[in-house]
PDB file of N, CA and C in Angstrom:
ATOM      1  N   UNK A   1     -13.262   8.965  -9.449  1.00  0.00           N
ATOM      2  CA  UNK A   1     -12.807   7.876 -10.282  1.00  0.00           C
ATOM      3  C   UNK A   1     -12.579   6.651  -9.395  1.00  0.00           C
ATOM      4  N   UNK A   2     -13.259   5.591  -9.796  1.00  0.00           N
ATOM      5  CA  UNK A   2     -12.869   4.045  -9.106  1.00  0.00           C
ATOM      6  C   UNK A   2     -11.451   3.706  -9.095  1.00  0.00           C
ATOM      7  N   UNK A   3     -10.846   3.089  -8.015  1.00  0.00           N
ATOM      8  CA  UNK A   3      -9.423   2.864  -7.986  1.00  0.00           C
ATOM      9  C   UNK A   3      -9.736   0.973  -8.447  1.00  0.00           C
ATOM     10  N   UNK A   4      -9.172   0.604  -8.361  1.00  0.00           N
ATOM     11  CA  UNK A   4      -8.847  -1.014  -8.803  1.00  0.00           C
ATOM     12  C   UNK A   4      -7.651  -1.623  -8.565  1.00  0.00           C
ATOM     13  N   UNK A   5      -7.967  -2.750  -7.070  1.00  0.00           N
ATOM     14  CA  UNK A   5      -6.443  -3.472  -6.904  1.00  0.00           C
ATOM     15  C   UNK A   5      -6.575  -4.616  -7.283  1.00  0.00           C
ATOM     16  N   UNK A   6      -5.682  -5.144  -7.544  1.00  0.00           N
ATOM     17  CA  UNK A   6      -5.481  -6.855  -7.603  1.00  0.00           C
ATOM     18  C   UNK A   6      -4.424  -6.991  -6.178  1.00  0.00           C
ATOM     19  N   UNK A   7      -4.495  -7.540  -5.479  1.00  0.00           N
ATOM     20  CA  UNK A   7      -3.565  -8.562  -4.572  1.00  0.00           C
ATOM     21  C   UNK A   7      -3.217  -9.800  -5.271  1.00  0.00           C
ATOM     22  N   UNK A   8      -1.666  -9.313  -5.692  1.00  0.00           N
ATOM     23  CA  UNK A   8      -0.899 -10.145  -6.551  1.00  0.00           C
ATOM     24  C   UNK A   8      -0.587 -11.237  -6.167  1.00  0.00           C
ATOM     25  N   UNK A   9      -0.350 -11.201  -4.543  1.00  0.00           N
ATOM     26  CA  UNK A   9      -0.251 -12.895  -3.505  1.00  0.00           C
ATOM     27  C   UNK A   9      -1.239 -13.775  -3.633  1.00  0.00           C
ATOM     28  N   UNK A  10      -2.906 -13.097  -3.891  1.00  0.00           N
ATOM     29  CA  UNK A  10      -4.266 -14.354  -4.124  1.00  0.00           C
ATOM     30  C   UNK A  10      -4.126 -14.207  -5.162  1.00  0.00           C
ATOM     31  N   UNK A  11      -3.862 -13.820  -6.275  1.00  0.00           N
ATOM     32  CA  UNK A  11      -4.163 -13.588  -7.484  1.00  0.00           C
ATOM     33  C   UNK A  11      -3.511 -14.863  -8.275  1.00  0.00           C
ATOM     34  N   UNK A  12      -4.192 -15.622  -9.106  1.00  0.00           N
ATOM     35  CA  UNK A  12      -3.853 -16.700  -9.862  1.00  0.00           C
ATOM     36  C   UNK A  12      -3.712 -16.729 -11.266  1.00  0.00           C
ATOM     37  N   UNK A  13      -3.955 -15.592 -11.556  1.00  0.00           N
ATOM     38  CA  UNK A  13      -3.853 -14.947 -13.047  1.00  0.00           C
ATOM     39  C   UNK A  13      -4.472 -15.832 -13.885  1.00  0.00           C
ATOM     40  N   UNK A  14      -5.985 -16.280 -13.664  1.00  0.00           N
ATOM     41  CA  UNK A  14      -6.783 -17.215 -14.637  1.00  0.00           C
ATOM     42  C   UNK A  14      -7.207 -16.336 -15.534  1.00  0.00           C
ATOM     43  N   UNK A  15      -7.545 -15.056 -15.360  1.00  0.00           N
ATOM     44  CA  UNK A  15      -7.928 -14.325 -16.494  1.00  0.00           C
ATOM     45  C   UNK A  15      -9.142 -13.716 -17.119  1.00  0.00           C
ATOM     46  N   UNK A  16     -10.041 -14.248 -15.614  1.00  0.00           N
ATOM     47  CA  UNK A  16     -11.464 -13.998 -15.613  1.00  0.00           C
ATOM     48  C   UNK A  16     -12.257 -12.798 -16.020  1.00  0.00           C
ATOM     49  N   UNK A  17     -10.946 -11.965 -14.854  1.00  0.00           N
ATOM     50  CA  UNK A  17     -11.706 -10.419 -14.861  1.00  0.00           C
ATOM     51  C   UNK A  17     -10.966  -9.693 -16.340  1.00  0.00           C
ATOM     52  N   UNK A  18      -9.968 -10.538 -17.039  1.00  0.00           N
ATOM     53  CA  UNK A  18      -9.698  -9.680 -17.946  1.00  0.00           C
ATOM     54  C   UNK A  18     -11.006 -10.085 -19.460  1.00  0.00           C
ATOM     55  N   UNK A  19     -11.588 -11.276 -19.213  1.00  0.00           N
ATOM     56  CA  UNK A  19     -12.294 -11.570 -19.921  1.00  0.00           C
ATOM     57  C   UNK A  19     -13.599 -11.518 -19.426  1.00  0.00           C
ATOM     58  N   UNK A  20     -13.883 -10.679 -18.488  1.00  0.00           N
ATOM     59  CA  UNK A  20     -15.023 -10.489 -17.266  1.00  0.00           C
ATOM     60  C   UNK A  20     -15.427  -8.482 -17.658  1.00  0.00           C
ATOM     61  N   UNK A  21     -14.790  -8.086 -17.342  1.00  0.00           N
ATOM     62  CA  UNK A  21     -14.684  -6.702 -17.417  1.00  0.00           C
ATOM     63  C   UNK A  21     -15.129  -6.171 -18.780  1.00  0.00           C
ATOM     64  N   UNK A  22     -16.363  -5.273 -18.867  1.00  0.00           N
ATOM     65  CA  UNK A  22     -16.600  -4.808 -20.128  1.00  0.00           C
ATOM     66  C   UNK A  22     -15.418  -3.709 -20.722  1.00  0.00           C
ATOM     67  N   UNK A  23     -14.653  -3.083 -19.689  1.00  0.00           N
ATOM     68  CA  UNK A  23     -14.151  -2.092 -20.297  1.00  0.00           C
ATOM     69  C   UNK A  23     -12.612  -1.908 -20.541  1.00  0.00           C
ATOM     70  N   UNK A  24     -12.272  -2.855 -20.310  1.00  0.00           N
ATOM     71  CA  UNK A  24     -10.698  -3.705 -21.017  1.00  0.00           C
ATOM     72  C   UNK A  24      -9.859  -3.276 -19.634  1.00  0.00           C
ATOM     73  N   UNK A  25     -10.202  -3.366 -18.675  1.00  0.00           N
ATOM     74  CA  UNK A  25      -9.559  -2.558 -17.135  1.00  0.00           C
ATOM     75  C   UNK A  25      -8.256  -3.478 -17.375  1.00  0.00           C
ATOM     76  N   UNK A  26      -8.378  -4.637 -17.326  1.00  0.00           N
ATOM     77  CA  UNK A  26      -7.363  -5.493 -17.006  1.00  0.00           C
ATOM     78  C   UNK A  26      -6.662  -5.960 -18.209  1.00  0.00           C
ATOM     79  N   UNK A  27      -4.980  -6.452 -18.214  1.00  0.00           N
ATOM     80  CA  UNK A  27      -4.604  -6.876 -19.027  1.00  0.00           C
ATOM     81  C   UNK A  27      -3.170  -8.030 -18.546  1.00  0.00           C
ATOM     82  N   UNK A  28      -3.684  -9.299 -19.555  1.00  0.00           N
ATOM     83  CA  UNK A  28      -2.085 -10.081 -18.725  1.00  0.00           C
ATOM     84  C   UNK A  28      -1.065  -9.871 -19.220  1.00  0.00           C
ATOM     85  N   UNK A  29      -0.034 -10.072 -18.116  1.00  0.00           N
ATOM     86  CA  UNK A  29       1.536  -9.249 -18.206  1.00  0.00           C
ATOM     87  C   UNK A  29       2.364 -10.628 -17.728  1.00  0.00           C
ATOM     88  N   UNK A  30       2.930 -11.096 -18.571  1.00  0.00           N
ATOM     89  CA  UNK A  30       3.882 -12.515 -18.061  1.00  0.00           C
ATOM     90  C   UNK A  30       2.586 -13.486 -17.671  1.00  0.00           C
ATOM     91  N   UNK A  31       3.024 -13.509 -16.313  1.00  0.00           N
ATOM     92  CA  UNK A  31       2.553 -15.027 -15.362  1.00  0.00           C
ATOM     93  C   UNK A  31       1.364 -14.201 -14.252  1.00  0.00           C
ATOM     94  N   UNK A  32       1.097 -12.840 -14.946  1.00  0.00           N
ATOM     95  CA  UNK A  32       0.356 -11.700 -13.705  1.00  0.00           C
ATOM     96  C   UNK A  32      -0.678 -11.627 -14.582  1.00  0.00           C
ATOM     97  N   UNK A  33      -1.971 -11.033 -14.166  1.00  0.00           N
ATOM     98  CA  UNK A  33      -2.656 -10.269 -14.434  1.00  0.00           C
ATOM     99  C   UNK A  33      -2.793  -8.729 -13.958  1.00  0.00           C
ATOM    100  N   UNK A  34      -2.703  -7.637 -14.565  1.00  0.00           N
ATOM    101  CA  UNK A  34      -2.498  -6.008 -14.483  1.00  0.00           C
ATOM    102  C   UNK A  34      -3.803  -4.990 -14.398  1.00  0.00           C
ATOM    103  N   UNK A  35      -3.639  -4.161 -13.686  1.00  0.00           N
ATOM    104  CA  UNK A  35      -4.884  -3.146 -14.367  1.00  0.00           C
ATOM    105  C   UNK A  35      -4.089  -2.027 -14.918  1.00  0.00           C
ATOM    106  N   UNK A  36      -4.168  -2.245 -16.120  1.00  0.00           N
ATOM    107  CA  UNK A  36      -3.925  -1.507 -17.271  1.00  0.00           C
ATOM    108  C   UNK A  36      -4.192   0.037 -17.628  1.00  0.00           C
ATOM    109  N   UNK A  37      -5.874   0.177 -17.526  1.00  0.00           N
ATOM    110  CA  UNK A  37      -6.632   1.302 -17.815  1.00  0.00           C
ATOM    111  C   UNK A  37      -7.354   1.367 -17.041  1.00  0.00           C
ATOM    112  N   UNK A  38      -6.776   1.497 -15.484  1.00  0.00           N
ATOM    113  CA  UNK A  38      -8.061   2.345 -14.515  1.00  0.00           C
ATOM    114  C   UNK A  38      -9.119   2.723 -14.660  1.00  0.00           C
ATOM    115  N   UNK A  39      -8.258   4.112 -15.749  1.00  0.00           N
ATOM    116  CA  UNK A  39      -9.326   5.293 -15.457  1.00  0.00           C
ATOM    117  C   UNK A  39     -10.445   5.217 -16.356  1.00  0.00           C
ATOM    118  N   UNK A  40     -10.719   3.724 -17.143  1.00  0.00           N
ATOM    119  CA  UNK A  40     -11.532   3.388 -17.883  1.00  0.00           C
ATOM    120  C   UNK A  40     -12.496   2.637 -17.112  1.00  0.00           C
ATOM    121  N   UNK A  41     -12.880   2.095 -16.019  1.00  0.00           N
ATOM    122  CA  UNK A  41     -12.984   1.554 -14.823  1.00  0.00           C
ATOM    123  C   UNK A  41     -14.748   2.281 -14.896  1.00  0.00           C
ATOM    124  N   UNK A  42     -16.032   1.424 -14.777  1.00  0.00           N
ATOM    125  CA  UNK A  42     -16.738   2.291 -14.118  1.00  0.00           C
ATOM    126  C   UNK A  42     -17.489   1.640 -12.990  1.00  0.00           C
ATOM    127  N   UNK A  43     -16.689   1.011 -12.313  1.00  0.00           N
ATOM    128  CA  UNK A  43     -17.241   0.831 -11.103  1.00  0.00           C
ATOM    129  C   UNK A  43     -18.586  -0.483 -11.100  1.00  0.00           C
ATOM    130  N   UNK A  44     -18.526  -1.385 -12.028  1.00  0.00           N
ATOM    131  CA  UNK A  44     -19.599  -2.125 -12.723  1.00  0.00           C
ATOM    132  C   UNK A  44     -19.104  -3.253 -11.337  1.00  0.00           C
ATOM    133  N   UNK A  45     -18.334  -3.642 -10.876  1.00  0.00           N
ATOM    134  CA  UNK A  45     -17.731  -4.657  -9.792  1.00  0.00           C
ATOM    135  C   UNK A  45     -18.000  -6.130 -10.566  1.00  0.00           C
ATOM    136  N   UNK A  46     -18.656  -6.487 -12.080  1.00  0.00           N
ATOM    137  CA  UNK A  46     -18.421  -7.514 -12.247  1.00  0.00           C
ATOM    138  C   UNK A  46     -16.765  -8.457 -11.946  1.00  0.00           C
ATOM    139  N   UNK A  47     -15.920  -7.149 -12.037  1.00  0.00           N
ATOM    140  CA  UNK A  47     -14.161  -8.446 -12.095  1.00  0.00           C
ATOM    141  C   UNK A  47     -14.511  -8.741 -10.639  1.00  0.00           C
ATOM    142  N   UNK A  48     -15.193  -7.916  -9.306  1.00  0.00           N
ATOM    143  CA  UNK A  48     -14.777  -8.696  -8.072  1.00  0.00           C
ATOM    144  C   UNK A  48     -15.824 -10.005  -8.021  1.00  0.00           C
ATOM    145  N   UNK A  49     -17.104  -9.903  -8.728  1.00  0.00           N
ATOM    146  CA  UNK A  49     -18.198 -10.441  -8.478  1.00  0.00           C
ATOM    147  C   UNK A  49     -17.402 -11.894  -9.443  1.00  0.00           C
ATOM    148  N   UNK A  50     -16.588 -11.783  -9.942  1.00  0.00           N
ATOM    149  CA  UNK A  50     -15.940 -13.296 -11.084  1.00  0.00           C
ATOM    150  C   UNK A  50     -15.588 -13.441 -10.484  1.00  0.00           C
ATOM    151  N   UNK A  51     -14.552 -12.898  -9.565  1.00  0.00           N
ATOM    152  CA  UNK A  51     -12.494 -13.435  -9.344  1.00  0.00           C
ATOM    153  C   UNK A  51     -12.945 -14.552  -8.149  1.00  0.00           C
ATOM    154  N   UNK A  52     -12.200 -15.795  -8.906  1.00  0.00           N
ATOM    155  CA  UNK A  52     -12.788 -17.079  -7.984  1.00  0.00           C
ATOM    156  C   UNK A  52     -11.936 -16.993  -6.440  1.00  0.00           C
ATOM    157  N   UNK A  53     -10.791 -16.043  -6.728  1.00  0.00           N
ATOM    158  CA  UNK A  53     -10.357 -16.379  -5.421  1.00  0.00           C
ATOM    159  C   UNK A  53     -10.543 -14.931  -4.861  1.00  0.00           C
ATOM    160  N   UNK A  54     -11.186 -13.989  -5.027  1.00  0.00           N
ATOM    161  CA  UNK A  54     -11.637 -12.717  -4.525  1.00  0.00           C
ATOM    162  C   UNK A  54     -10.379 -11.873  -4.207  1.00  0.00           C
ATOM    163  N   UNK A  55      -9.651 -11.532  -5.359  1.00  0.00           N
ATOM    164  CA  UNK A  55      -8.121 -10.876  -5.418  1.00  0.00           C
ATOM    165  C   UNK A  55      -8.545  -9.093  -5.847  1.00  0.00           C
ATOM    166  N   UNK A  56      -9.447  -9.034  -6.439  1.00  0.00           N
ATOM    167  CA  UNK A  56      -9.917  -8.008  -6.844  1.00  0.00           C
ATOM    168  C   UNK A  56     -10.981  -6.557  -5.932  1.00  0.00           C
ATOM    169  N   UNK A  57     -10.542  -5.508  -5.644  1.00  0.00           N
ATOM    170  CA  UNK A  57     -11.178  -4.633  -5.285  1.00  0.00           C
ATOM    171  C   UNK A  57     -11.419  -3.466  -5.400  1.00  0.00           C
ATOM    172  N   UNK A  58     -12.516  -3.240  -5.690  1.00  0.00           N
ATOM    173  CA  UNK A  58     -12.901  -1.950  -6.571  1.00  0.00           C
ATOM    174  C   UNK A  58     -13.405  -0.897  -5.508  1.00  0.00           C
ATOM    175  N   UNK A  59     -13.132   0.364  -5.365  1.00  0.00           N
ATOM    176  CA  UNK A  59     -13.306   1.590  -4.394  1.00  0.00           C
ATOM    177  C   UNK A  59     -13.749   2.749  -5.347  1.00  0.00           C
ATOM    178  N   UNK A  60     -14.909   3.189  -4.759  1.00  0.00           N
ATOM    179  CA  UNK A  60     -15.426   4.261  -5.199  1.00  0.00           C
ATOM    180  C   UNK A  60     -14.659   5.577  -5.116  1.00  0.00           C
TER     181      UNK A  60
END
Protein backbone atom coordinates (compact mmCIF):
# COMPACT_ATOMS: atom_id res chain seq x y z
CA UNK A 1 0.00 0.00 0.00
CA UNK A 2 1.33 3.66 -0.97
CA UNK A 3 1.99 5.78 2.13
CA UNK A 4 1.26 9.65 1.46
CA UNK A 5 2.89 12.70 3.32
CA UNK A 6 2.20 16.22 3.17
CA UNK A 7 5.00 18.41 4.95
CA UNK A 8 2.72 20.68 6.74
CA UNK A 9 5.75 23.51 7.02
CA UNK A 10 5.77 23.76 2.71
CA UNK A 11 2.40 23.05 2.53
CA UNK A 12 0.13 26.11 1.59
CA UNK A 13 -3.09 24.42 1.62
CA UNK A 14 -4.16 25.76 -2.03
CA UNK A 15 -5.95 22.66 -2.57
CA UNK A 16 -4.59 21.33 -5.70
CA UNK A 17 -3.95 17.84 -4.81
CA UNK A 18 -7.32 17.70 -3.15
CA UNK A 19 -8.83 18.76 -6.44
CA UNK A 20 -5.86 16.95 -8.33
CA UNK A 21 -6.21 13.42 -6.96
CA UNK A 22 -8.69 11.05 -8.63
CA UNK A 23 -9.32 9.15 -5.57
CA UNK A 24 -10.45 11.68 -2.86
CA UNK A 25 -6.82 10.91 -0.88
CA UNK A 26 -6.89 14.35 0.39
CA UNK A 27 -9.22 16.46 2.31
CA UNK A 28 -9.15 20.25 3.84
CA UNK A 29 -9.19 20.49 7.58
CA UNK A 30 -9.24 24.29 8.90
CA UNK A 31 -6.29 26.33 7.33
CA UNK A 32 -4.47 22.51 6.43
CA UNK A 33 -4.82 20.28 3.87
CA UNK A 34 -5.06 16.24 5.22
CA UNK A 35 -4.72 12.82 3.79
CA UNK A 36 -7.80 11.52 4.73
CA UNK A 37 -8.06 8.05 2.88
CA UNK A 38 -4.64 6.65 2.31
CA UNK A 39 -5.51 3.46 1.81
CA UNK A 40 -7.52 4.65 -1.18
CA UNK A 41 -4.21 6.00 -2.63
CA UNK A 42 -3.01 4.22 -5.87
CA UNK A 43 0.10 5.48 -6.32
CA UNK A 44 -1.05 7.64 -9.63
CA UNK A 45 1.68 10.60 -8.14
CA UNK A 46 -0.53 13.14 -9.97
CA UNK A 47 -0.95 15.25 -6.17
CA UNK A 48 3.13 15.32 -6.23
CA UNK A 49 3.28 16.02 -10.03
CA UNK A 50 0.50 19.39 -9.08
CA UNK A 51 1.74 20.51 -5.60
CA UNK A 52 3.27 23.92 -6.71
CA UNK A 53 5.43 23.95 -3.83
CA UNK A 54 6.35 20.08 -3.87
CA UNK A 55 4.90 19.32 -0.15
CA UNK A 56 3.63 16.05 -1.25
CA UNK A 57 5.21 12.46 -1.26
CA UNK A 58 4.08 9.40 -2.32
CA UNK A 59 6.15 5.89 -1.38
CA UNK A 60 5.54 2.73 -2.76
Amino acid sequence: MPSVKIDQDTCNACQTCVNTCPMGVFEPEGDKVVVAQEDQCIACRACEASCPVEAIIVED
